[in-house]
PDB file of N, CA and C in Angstrom:
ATOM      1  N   UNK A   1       1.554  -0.179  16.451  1.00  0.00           N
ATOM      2  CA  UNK A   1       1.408  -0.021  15.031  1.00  0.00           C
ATOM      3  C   UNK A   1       2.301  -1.041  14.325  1.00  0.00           C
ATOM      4  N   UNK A   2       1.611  -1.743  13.223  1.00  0.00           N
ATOM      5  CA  UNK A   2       2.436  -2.891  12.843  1.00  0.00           C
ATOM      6  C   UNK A   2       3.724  -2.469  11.416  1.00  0.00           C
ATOM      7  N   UNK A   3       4.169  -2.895  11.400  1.00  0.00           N
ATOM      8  CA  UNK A   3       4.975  -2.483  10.329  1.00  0.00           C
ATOM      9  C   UNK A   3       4.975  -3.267   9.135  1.00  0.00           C
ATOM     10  N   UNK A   4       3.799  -3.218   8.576  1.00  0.00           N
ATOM     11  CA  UNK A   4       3.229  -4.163   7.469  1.00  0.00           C
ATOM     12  C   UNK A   4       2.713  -2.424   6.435  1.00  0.00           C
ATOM     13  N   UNK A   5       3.239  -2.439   5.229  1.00  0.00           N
ATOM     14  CA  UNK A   5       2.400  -2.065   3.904  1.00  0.00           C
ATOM     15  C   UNK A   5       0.943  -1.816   4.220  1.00  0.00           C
ATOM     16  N   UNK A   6       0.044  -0.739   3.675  1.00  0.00           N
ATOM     17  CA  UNK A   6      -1.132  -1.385   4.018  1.00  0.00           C
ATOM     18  C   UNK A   6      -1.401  -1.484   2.501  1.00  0.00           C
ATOM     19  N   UNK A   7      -0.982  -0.928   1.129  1.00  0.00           N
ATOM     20  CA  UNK A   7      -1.518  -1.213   0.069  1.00  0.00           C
ATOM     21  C   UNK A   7      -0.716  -2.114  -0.718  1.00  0.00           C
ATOM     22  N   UNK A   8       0.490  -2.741  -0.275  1.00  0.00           N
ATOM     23  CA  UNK A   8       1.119  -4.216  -0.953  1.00  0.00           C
ATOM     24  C   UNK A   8       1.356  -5.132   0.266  1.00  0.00           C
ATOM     25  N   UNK A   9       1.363  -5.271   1.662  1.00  0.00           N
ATOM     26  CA  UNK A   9       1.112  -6.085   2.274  1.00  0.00           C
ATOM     27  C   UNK A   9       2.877  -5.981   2.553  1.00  0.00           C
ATOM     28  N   UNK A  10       3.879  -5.347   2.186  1.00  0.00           N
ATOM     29  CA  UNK A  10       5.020  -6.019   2.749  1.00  0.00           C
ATOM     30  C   UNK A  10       5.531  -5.656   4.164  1.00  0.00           C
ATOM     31  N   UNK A  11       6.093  -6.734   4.521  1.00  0.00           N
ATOM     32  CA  UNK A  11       6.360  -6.594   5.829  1.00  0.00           C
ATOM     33  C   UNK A  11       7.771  -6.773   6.281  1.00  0.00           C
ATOM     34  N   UNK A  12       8.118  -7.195   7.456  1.00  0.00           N
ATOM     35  CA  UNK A  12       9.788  -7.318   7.719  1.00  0.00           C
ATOM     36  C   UNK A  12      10.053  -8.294   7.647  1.00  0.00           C
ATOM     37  N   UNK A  13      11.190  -8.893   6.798  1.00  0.00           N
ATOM     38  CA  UNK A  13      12.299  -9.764   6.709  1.00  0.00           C
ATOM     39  C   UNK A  13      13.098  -9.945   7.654  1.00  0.00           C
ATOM     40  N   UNK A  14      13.461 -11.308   7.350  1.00  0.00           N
ATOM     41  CA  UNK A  14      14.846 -11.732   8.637  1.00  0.00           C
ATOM     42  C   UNK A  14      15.977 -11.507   7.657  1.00  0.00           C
ATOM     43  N   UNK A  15      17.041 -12.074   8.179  1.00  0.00           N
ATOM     44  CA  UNK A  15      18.264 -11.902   7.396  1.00  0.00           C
ATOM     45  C   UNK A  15      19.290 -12.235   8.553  1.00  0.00           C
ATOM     46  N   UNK A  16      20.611 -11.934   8.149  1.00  0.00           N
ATOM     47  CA  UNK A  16      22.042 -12.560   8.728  1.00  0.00           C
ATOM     48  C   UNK A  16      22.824 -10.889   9.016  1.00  0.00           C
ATOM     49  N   UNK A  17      22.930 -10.547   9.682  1.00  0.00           N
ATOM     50  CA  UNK A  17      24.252  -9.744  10.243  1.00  0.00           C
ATOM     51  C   UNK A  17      26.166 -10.337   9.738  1.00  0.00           C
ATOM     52  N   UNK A  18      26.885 -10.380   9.172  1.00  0.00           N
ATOM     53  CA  UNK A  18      27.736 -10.501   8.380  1.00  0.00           C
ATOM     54  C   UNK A  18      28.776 -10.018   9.318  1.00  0.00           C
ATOM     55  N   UNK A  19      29.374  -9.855   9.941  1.00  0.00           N
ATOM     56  CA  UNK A  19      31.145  -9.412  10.560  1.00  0.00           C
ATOM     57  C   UNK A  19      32.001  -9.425   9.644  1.00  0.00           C
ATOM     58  N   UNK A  20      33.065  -8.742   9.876  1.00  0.00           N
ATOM     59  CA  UNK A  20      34.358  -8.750   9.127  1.00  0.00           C
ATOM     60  C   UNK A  20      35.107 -10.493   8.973  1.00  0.00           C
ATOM     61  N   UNK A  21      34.907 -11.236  10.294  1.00  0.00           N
ATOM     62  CA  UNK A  21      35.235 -11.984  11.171  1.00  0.00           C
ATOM     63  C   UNK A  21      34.402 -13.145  10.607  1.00  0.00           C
ATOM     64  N   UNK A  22      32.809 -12.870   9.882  1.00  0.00           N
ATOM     65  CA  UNK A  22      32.158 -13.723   9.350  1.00  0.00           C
ATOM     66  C   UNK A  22      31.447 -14.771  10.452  1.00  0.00           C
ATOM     67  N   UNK A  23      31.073 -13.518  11.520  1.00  0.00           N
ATOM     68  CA  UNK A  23      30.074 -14.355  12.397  1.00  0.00           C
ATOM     69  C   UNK A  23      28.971 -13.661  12.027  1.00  0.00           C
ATOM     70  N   UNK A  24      27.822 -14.731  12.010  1.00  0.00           N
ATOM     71  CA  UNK A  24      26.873 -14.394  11.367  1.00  0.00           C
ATOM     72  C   UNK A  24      25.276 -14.298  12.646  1.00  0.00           C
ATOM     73  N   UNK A  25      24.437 -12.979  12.945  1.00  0.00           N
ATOM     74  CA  UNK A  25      24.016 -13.356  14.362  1.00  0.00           C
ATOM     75  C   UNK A  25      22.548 -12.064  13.059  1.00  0.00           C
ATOM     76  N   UNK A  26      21.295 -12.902  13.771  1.00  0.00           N
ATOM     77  CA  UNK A  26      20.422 -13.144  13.007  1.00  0.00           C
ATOM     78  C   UNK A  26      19.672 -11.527  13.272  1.00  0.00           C
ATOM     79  N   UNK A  27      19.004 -10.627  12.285  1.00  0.00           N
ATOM     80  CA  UNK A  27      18.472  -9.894  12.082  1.00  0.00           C
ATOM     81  C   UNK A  27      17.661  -9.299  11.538  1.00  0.00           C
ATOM     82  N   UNK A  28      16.890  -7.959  11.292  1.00  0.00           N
ATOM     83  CA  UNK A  28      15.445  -7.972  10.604  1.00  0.00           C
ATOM     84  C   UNK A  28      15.650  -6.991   9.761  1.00  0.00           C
ATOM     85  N   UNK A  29      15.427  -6.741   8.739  1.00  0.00           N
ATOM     86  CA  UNK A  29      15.263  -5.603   7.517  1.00  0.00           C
ATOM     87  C   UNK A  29      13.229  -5.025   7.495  1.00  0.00           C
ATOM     88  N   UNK A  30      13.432  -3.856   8.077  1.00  0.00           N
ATOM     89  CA  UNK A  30      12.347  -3.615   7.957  1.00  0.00           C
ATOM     90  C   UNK A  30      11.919  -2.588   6.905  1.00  0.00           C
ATOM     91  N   UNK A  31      10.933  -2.616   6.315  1.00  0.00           N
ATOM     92  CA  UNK A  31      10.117  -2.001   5.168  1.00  0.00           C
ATOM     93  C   UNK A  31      10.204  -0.469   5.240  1.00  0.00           C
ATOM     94  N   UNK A  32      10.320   0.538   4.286  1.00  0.00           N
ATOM     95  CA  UNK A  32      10.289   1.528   4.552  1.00  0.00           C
ATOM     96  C   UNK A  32       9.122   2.543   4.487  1.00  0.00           C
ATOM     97  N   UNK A  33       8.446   2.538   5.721  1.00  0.00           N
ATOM     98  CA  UNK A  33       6.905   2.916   5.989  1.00  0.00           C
ATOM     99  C   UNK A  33       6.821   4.407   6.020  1.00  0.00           C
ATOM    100  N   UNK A  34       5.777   4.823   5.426  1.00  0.00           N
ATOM    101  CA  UNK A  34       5.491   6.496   5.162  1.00  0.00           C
ATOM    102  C   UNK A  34       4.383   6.871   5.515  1.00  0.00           C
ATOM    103  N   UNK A  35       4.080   7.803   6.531  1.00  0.00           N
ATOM    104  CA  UNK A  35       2.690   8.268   6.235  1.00  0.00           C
ATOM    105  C   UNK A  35       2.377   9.644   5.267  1.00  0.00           C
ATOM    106  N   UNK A  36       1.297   8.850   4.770  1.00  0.00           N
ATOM    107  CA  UNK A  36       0.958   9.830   3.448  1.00  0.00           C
ATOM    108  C   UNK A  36      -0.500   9.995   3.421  1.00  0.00           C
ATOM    109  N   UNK A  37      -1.242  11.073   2.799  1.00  0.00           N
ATOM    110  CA  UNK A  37      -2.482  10.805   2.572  1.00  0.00           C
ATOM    111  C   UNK A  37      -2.487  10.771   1.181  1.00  0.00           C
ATOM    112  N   UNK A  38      -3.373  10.028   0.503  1.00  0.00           N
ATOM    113  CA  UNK A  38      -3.716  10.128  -0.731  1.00  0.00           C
ATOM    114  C   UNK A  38      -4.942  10.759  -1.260  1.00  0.00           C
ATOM    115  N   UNK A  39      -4.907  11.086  -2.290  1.00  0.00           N
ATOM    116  CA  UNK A  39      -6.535  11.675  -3.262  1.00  0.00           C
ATOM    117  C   UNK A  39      -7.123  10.890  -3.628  1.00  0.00           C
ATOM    118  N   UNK A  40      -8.287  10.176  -3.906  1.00  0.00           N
ATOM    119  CA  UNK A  40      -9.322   9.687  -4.609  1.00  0.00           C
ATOM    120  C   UNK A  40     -10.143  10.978  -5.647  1.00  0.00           C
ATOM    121  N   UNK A  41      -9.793  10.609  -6.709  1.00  0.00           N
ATOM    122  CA  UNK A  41     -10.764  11.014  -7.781  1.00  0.00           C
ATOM    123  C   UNK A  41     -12.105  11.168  -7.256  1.00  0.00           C
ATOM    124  N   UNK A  42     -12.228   9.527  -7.719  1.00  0.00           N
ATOM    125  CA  UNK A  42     -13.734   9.268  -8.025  1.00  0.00           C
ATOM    126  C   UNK A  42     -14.439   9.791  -6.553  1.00  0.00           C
ATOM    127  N   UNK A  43     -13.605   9.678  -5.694  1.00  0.00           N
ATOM    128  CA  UNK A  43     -14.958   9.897  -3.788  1.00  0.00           C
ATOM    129  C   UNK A  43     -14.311  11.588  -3.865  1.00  0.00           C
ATOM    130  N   UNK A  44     -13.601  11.891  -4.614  1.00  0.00           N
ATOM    131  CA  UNK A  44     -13.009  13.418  -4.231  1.00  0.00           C
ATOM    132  C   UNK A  44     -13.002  13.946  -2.680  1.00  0.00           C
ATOM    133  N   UNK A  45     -11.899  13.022  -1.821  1.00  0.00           N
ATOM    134  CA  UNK A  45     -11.319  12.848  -0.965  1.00  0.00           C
ATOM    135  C   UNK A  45     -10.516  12.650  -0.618  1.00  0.00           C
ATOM    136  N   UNK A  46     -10.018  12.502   0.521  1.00  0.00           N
ATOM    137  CA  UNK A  46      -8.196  12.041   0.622  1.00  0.00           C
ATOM    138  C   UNK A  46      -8.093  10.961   1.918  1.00  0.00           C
ATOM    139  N   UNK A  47      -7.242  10.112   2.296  1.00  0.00           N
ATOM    140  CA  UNK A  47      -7.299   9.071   2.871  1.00  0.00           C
ATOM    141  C   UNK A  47      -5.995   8.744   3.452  1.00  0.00           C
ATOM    142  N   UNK A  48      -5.491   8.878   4.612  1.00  0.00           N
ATOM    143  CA  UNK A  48      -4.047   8.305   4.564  1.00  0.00           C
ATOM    144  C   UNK A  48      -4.133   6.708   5.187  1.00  0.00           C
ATOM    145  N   UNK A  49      -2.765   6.046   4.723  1.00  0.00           N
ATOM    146  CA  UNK A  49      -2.009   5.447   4.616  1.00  0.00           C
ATOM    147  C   UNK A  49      -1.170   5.358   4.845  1.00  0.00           C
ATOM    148  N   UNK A  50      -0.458   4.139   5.565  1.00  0.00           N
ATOM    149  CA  UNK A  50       0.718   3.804   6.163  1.00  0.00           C
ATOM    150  C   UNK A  50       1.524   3.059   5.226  1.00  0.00           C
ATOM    151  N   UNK A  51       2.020   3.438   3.734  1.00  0.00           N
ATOM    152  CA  UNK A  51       2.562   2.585   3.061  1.00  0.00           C
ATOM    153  C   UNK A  51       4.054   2.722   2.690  1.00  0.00           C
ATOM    154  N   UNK A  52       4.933   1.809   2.300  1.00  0.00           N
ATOM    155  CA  UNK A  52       6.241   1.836   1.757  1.00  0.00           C
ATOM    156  C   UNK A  52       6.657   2.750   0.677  1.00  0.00           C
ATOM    157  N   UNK A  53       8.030   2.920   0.574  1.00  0.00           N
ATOM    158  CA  UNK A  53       8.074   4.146  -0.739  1.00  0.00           C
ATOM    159  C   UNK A  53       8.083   3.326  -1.778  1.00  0.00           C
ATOM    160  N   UNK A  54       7.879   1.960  -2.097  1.00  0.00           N
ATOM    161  CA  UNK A  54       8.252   1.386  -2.934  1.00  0.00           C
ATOM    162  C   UNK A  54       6.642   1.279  -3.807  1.00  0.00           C
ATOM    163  N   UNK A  55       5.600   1.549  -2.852  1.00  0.00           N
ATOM    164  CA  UNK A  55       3.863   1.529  -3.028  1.00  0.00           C
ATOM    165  C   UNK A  55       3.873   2.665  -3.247  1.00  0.00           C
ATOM    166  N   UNK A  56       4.721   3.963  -3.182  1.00  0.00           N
ATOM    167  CA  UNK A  56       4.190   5.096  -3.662  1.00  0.00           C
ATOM    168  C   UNK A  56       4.365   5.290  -4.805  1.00  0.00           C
ATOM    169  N   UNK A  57       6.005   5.212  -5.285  1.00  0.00           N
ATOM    170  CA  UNK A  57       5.606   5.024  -6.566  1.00  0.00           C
ATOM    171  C   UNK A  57       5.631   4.153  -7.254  1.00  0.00           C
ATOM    172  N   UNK A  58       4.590   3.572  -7.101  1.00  0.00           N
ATOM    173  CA  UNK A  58       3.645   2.359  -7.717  1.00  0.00           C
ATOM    174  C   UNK A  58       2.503   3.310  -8.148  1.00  0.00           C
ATOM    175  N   UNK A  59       1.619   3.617  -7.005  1.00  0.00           N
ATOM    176  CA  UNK A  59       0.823   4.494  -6.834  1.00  0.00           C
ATOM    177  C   UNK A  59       0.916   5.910  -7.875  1.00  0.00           C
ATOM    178  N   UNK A  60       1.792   6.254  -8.239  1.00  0.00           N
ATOM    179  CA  UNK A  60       2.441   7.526  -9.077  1.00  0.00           C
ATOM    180  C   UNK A  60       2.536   6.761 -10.399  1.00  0.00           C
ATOM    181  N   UNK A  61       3.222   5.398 -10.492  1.00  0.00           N
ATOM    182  CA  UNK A  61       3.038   5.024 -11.757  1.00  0.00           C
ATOM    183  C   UNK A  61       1.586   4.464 -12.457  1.00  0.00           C
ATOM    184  N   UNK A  62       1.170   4.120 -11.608  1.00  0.00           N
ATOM    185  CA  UNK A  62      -0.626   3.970 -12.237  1.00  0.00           C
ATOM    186  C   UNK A  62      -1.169   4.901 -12.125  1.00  0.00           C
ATOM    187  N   UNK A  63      -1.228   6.197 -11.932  1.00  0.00           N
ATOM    188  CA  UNK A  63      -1.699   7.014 -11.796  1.00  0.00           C
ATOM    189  C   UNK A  63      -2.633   7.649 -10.882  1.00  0.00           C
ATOM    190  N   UNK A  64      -2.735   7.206  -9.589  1.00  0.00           N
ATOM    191  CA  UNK A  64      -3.012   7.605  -8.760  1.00  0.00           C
ATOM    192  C   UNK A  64      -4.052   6.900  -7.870  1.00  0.00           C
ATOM    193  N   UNK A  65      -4.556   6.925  -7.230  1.00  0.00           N
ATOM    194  CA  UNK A  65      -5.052   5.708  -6.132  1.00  0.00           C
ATOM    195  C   UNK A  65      -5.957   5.202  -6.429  1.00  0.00           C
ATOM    196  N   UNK A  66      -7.016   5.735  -6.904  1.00  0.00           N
ATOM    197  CA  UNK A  66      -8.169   5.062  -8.139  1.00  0.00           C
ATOM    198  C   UNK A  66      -7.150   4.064  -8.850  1.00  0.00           C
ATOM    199  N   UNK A  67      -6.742   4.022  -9.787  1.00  0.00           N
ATOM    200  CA  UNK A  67      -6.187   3.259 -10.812  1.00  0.00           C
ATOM    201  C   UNK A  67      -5.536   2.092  -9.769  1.00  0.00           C
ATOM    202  N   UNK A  68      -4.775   2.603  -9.053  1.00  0.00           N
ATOM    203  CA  UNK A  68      -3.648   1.237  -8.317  1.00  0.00           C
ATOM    204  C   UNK A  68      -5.011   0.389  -7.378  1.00  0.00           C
ATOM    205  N   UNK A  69      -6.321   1.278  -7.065  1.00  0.00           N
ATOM    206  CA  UNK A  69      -6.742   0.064  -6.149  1.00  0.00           C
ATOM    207  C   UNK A  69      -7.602  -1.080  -6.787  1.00  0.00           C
ATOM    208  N   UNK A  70      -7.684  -0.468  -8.376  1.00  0.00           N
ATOM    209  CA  UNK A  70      -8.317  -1.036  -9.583  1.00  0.00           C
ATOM    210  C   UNK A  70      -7.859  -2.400  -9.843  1.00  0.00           C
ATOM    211  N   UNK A  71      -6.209  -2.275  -9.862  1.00  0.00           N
ATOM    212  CA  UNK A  71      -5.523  -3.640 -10.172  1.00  0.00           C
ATOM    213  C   UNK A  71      -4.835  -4.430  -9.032  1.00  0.00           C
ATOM    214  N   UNK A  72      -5.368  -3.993  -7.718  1.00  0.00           N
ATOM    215  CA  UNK A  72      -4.849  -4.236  -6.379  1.00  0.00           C
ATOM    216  C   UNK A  72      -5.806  -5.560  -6.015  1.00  0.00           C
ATOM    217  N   UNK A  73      -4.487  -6.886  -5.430  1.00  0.00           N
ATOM    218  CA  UNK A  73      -5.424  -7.902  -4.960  1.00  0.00           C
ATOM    219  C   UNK A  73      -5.697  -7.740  -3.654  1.00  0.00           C
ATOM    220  N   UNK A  74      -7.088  -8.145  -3.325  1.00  0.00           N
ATOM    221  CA  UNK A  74      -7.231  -8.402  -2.290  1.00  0.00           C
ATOM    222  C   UNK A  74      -7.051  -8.419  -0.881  1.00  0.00           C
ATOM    223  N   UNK A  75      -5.814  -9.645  -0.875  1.00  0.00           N
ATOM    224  CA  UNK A  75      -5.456 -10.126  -0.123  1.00  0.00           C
ATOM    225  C   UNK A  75      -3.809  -9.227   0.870  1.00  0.00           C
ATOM    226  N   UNK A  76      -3.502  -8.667  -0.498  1.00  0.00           N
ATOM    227  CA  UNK A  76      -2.613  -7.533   0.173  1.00  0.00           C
ATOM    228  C   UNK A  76      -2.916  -6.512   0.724  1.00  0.00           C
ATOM    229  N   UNK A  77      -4.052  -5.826   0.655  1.00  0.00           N
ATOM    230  CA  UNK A  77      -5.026  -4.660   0.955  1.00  0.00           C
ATOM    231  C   UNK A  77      -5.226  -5.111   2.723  1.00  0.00           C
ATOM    232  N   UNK A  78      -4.665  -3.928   3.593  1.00  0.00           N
ATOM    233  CA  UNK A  78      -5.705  -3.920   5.265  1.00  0.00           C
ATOM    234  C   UNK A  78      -6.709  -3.546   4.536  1.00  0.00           C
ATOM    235  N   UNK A  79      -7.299  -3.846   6.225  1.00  0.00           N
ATOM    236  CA  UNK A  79      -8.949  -3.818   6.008  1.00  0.00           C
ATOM    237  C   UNK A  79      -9.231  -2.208   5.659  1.00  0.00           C
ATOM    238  N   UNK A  80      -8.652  -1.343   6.264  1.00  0.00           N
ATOM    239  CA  UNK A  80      -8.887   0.120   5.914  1.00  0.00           C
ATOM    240  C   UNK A  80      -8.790   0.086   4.342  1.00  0.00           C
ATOM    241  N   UNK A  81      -7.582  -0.372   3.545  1.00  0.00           N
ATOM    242  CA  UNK A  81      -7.812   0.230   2.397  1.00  0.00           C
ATOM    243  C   UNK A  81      -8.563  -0.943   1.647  1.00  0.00           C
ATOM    244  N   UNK A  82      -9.073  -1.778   1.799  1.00  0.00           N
ATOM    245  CA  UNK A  82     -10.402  -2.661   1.256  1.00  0.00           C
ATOM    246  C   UNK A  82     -11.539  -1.987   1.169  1.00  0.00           C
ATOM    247  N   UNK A  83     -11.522  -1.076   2.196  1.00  0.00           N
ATOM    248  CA  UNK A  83     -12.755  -0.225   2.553  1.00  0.00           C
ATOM    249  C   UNK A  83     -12.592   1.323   1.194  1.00  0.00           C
ATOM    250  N   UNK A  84     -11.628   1.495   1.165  1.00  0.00           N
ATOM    251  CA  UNK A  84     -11.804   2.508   0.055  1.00  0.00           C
ATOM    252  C   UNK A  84     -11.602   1.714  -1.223  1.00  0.00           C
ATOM    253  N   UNK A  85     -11.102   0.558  -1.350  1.00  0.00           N
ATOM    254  CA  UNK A  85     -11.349   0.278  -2.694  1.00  0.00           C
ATOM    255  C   UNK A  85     -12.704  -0.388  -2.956  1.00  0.00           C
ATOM    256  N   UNK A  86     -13.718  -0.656  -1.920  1.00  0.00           N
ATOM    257  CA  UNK A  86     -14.790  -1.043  -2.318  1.00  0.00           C
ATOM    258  C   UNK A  86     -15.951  -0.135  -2.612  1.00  0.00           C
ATOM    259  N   UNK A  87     -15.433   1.038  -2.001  1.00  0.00           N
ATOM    260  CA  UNK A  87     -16.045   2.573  -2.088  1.00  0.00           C
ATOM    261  C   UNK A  87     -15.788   3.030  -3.725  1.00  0.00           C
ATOM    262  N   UNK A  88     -14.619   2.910  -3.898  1.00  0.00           N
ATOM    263  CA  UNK A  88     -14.239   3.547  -4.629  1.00  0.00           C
ATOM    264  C   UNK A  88     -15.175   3.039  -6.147  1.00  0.00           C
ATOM    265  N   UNK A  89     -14.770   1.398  -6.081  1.00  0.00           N
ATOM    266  CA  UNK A  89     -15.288   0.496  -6.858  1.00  0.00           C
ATOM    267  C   UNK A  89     -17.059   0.761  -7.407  1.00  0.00           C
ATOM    268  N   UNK A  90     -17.974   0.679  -6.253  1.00  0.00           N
ATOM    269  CA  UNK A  90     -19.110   1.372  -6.093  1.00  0.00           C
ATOM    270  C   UNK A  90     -19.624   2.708  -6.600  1.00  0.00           C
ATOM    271  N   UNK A  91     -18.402   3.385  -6.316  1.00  0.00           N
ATOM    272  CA  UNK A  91     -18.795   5.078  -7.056  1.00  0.00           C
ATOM    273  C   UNK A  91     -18.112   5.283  -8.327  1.00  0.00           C
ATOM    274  N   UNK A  92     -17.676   4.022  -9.186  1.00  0.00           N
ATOM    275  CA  UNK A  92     -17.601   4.348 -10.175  1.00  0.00           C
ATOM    276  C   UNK A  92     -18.281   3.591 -11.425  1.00  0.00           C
ATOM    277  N   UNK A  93     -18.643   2.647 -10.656  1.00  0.00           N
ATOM    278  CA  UNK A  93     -19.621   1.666 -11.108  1.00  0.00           C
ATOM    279  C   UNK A  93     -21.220   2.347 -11.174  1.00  0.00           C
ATOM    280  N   UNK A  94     -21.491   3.520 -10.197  1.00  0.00           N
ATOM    281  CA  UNK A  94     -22.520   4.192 -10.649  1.00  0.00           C
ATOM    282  C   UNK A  94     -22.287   5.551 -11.331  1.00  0.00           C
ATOM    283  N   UNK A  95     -20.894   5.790 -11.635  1.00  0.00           N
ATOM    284  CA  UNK A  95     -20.458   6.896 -12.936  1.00  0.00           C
ATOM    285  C   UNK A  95     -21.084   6.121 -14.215  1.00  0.00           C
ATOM    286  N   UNK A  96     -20.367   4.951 -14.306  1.00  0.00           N
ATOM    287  CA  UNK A  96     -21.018   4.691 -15.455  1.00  0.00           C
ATOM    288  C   UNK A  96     -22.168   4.436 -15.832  1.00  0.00           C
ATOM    289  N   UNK A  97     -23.053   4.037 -14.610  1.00  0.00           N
ATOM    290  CA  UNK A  97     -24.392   3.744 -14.991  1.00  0.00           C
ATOM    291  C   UNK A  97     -24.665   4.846 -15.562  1.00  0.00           C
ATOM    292  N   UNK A  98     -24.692   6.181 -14.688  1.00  0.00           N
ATOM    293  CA  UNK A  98     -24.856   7.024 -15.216  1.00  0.00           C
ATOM    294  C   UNK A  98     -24.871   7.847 -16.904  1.00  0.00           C
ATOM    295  N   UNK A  99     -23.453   7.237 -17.165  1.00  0.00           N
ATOM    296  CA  UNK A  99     -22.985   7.925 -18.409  1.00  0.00           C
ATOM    297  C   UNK A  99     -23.746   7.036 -19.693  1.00  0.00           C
TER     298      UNK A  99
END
């Protein structure tokens, strides 16, 4: 399992280890990964995700996973959650036809 974001793409950093002594010996800061499931509105379903706490509330501040996959690029999205935002995209695109 990789330790990559799946709804902002972040992943692990390098960085420097620091001593008292100021020897410096090379190291990784990794992302802080959660599993969560989320709700979809519009598919009135739920979906989990392997994402950071820093994407949740993101996710909480747009209001919930509809909205964040609304303004979500691309290219940060795994393929799993491409797949619900193109779902998602689709079933609301025929709400409105509807309305």
């Amino acid at each position: 399992m990789s330790r990559v974001c799946e709804l902002t793409g972040k992943g692990p950093m390098t960085g420097n280890n620091v001593s008292h002594a100021n020897n410096k010996t090379r190291r990784r800061f990794l992302p802080n990964l959660n599993d969560v499931t989320l709700q979809s509105e519009t598919l009135g379903r739920a979906f989990k995700f392997r994402i950071s706490a820093a994407a949740l509330r993101t996710v909480d501040h747009r209001g919930g996973l509809d909205k964040f996959m609304e303004k979500a690029k691309d290219s940060d999205l795994s393929a799993n959650a491409l797949k619900v935002k193109k779902a998602i995209g689709k079933a609301s695109d025929g709400a409105e036809a509807l309305s």
